[in-house]
Protein backbone atom coordinates (compact mmCIF):
# COMPACT_ATOMS: atom_id res chain seq x y z
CA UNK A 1 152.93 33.60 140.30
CA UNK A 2 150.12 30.62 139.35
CA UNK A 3 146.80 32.42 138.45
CA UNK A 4 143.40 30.71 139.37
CA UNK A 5 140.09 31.00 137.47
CA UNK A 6 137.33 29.64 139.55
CA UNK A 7 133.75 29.14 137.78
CA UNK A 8 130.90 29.38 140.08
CA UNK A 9 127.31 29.29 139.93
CA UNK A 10 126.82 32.17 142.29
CA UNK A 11 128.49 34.03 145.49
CA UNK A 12 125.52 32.36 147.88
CA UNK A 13 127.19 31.04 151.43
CA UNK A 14 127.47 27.88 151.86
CA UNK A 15 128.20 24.70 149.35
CA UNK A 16 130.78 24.99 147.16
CA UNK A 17 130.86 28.77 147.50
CA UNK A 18 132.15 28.26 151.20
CA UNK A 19 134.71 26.26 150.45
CA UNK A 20 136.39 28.05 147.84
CA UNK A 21 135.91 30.96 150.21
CA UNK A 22 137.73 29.36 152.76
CA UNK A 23 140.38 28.18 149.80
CA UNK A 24 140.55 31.91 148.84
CA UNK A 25 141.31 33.34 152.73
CA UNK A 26 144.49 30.64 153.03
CA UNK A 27 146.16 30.49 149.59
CA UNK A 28 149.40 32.03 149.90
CA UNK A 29 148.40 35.70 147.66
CA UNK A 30 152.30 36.22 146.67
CA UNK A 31 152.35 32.75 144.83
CA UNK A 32 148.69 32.49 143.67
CA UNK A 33 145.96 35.15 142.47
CA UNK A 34 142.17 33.79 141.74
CA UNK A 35 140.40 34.78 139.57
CA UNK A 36 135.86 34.01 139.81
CA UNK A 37 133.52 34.15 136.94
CA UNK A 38 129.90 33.75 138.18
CA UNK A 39 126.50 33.63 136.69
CA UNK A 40 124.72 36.16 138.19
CA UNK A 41 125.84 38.91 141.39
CA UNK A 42 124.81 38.53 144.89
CA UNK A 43 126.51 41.61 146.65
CA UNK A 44 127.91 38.96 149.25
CA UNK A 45 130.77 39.98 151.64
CA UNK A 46 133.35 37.48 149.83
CA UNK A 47 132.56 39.11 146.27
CA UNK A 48 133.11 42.53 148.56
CA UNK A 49 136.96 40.55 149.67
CA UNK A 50 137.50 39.54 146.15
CA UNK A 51 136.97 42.50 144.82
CA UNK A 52 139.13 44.80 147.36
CA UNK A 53 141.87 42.29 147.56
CA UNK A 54 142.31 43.39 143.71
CA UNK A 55 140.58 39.94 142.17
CA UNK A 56 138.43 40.23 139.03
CA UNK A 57 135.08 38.83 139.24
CA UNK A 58 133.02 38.53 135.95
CA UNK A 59 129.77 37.90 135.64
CA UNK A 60 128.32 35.77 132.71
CA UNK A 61 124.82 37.48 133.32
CA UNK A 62 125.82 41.08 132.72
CA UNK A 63 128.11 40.51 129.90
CA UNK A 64 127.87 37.52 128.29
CA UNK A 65 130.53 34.94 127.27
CA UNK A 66 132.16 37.13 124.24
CA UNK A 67 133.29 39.45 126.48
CA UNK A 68 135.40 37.14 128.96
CA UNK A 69 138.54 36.65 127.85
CA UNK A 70 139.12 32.91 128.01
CA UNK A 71 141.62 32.88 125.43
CA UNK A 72 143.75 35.32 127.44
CA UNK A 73 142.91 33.19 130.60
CA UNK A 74 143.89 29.49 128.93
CA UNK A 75 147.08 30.82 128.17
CA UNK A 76 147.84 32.61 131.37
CA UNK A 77 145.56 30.39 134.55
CA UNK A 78 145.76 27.33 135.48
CA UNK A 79 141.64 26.75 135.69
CA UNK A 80 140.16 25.60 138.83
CA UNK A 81 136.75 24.44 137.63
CA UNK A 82 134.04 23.53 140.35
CA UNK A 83 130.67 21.90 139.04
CA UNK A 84 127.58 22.45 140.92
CA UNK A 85 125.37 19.37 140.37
């Protein structure tokens, strides 16, 4: 199994958000799992699908960056990253 960590501004619909959403409804979930760190919650109804499919979602805002682990992730994901510009 290939794990996914996507980096995303926010859970808002549309943009980039849509089309990792529609990404995240396709990929094949028996050869892939994703992965989302975001900067701040929305309560949206794909963060509600992430999170019942059994995806993590952190969220820079509440925690911080010391309390991701990225080392953990860099040796176990293959990173997706998505800029917002």
């Amino acid at each position: 199994m290939k794990n996914i960590l996507v980096c995303l501004n926010n859970f808002d619909v549309g943009g980039v958000t849509a089309v990792v959403s529609s990404i995240y409804k396709r990929i094949d979930k028996n050869n892939f799992k994703m992965d989302f760190i975001a900067m701040k919650k929305n309560s949206s109804e794909f963060e509600t699908e992430i999170l019942n499919n059994g995806d993590k979602i952190y969220y820079i805002s509440d925690c911080g960056l010391k309390h991701i682990p990225f080392f953990n992730y860099y040796t176990n994901f293959s990173i997706l990253y998505l800029k917002i510009a």
